[in-house]
Protein backbone atom coordinates (compact mmCIF):
# COMPACT_ATOMS: atom_id res chain seq x y z
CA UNK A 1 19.34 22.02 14.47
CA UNK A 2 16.08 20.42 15.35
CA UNK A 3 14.70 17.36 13.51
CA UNK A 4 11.16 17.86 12.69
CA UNK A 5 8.66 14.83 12.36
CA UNK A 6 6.73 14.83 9.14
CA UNK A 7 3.71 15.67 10.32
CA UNK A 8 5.26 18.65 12.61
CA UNK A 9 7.06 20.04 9.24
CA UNK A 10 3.50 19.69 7.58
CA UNK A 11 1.91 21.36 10.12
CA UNK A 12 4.64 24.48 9.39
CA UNK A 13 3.62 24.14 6.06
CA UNK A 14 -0.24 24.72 6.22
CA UNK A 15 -0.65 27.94 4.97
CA UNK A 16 0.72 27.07 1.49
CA UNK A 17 -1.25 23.91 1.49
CA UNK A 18 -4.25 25.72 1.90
CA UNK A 19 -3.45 28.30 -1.07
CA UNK A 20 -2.19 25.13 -2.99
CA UNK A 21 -5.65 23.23 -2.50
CA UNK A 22 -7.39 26.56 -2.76
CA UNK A 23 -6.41 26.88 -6.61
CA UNK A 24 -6.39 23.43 -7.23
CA UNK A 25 -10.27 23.46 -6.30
CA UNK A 26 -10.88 26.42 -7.70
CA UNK A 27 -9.62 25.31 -11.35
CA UNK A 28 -11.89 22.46 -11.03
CA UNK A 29 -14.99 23.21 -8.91
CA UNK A 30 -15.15 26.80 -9.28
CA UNK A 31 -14.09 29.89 -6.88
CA UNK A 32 -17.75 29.39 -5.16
CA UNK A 33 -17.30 25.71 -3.87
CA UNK A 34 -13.27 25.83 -3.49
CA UNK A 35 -13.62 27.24 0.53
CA UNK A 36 -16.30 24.62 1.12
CA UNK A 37 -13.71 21.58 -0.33
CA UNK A 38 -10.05 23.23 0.81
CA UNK A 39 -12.42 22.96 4.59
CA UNK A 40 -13.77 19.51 3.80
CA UNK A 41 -10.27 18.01 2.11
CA UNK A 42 -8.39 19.50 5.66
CA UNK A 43 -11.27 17.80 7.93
CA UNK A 44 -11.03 14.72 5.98
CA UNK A 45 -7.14 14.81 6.87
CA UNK A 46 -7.56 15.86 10.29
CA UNK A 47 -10.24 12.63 10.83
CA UNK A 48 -7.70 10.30 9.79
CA UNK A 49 -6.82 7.29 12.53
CA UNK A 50 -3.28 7.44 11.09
CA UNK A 51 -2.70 10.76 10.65
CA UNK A 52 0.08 10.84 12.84
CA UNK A 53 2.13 8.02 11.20
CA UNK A 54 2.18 9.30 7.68
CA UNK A 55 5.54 9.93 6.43
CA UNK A 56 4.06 12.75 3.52
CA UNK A 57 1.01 14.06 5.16
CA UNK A 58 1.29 16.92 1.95
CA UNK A 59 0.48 13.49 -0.31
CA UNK A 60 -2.50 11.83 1.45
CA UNK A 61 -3.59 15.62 1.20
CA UNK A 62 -3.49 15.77 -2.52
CA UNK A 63 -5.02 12.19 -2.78
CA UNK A 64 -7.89 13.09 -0.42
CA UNK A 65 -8.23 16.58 -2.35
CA UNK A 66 -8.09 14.34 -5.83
CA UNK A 67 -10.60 11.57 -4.75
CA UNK A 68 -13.21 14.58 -3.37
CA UNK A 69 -13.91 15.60 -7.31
């Protein structure tokens, strides 16, 4: 059994982030504008200086998506 860091098990788990954020964005900004923020929320993430130390990358992702709208 191999131990996975958080960020490595996040990283397995990006495809149903993306849907996740997709309908999350799409409930509150519309189906037109969710691509543009799912992209933006994901950049956002990806620009972080501590991205690799966060213990639930799946959280800051929610918070990021959250403070966007």
């Amino acid at each position: 059994m191999t131990l996975l860091t958080p960020m490595a098990e996040f990283e397995t788990a990006l495809p149903a982030e993306h849907r996740r954020l997709l309908r999350y964005f799409q409930r509150r900004a519309g189906r037109d504008a969710a691509p543009d923020l799912v992209q933006e929320a994901f950049a956002r993430l990806y620009g972080c200086e501590k991205l690799a130390t966060l213990d639930q990358p799946q959280a800051y992702l929610t918070r990021i998506a959250r403070n966007m709208l």
